[in-house]
Protein backbone atom coordinates (compact mmCIF):
# COMPACT_ATOMS: atom_id res chain seq x y z
CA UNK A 1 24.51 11.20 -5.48
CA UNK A 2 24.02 14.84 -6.09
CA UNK A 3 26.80 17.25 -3.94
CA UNK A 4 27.48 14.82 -1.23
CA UNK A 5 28.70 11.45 -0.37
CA UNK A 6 26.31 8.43 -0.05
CA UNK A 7 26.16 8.37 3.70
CA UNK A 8 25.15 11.97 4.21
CA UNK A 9 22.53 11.46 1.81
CA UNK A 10 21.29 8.66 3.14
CA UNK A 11 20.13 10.50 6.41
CA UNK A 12 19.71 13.81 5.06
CA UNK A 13 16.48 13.61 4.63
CA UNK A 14 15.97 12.40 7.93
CA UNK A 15 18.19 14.99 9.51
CA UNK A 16 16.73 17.97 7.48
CA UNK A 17 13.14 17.37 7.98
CA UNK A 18 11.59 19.79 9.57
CA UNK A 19 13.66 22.38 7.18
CA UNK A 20 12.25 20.67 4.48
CA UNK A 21 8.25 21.23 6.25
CA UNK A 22 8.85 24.14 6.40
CA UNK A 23 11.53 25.38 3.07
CA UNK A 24 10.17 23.20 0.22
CA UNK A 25 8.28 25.33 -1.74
CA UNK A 26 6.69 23.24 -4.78
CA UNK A 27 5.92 19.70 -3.74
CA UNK A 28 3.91 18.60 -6.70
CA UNK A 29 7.04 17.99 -8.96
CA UNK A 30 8.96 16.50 -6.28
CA UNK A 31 5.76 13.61 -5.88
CA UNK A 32 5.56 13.33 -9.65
CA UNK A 33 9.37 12.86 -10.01
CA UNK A 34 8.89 9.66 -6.55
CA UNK A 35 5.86 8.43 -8.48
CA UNK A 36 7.62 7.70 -11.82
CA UNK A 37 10.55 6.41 -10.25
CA UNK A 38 8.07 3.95 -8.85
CA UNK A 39 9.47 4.75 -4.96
CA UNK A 40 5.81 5.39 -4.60
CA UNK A 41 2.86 4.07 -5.33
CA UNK A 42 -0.49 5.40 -6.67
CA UNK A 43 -1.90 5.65 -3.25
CA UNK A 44 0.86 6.95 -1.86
CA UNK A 45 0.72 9.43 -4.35
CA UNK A 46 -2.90 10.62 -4.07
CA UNK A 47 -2.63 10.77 -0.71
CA UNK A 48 -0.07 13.00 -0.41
CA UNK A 49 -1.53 14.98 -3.70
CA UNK A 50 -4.91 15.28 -1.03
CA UNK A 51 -3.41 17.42 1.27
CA UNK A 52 -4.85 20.64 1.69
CA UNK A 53 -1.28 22.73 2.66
CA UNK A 54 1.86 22.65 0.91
CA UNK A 55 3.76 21.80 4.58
CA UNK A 56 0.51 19.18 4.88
CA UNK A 57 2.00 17.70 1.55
CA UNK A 58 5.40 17.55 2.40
CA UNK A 59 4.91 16.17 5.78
CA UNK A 60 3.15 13.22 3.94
CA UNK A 61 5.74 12.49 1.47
CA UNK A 62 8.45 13.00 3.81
CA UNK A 63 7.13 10.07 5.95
CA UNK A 64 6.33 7.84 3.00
CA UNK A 65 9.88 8.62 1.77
CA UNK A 66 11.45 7.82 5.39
CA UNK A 67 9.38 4.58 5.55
CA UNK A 68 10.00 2.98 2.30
CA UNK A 69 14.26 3.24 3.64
CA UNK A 70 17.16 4.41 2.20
CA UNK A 71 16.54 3.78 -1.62
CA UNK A 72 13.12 6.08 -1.55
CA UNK A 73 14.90 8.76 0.51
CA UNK A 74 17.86 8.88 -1.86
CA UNK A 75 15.40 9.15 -5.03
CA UNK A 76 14.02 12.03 -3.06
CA UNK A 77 17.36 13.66 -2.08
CA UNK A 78 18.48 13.11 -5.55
CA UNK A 79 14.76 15.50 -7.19
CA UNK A 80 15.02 18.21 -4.39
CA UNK A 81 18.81 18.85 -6.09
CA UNK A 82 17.03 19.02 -9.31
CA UNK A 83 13.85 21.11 -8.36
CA UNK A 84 15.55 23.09 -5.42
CA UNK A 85 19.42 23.24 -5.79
CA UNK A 86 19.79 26.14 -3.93
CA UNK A 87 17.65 25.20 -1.24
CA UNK A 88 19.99 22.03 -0.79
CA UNK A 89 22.95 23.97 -0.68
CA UNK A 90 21.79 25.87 1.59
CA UNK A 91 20.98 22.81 4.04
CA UNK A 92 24.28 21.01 2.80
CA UNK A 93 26.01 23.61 5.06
C-alpha cells in the first residue's frame, strides 16, 4: 500500500467518496489502469468510459470499485497515488 496502512486503505475509498466525485480530475487513466489489472471487466469498463461527465464517470467506477470488495478498491487506491499523489495527500489528512 501506497502512504498508509492496509486498513485505512481498505475503506478509504469508501470514506473519501464523495471527495473523489467531486476532486478526481482525469478518470480515463484511472479505468485503464482497473481494466488491465483485470479488477474490471470489459463492460464494466465501457460503461463507465459511456458517461457523459467526468463526476458521471467517477461515480460509476467508484461503485464498481466498492462492489467488487476490498481487492478492487485497493487496486484503485493504489492508481489514484500514482495518477493523483497530491490529491491523496491531501485526503490522507
Amino acid at each position: 500500500m501506497s502512504g498508509t496502512d492496509l486498513k485505512s486503505a481498505k475503506h478509504f475509498i469508501k470514506e473519501h467518496r464523495r471527495d473523489l466525485v467531486e476532486r478526481v480530475s482525469i478518470v480515463e487513466p484511472l479505468v485503464d489502469i482497473l481494466r488491465q489489472g483485470n479488477a474490471l471487466n470489459q463492460d464494466e469498463y465501457e460503461t463507465i468510459r459511456a458517461g457523459e461527465t467526468r463526476a458521471e464517470r467517477t461515480r460509476r467506477l467508484l461503485d464498481a470499485v466498492i462492489r467488487k470488495g476490498t481487492k478492487a478498491m485497493d487496486v484503485l487506491y493504489d492508481a489514484l497515488w500514482a495518477q493523483d499523489h497530491y490529491l491523496m495527500k491531501e485526503l490522507s489528512r
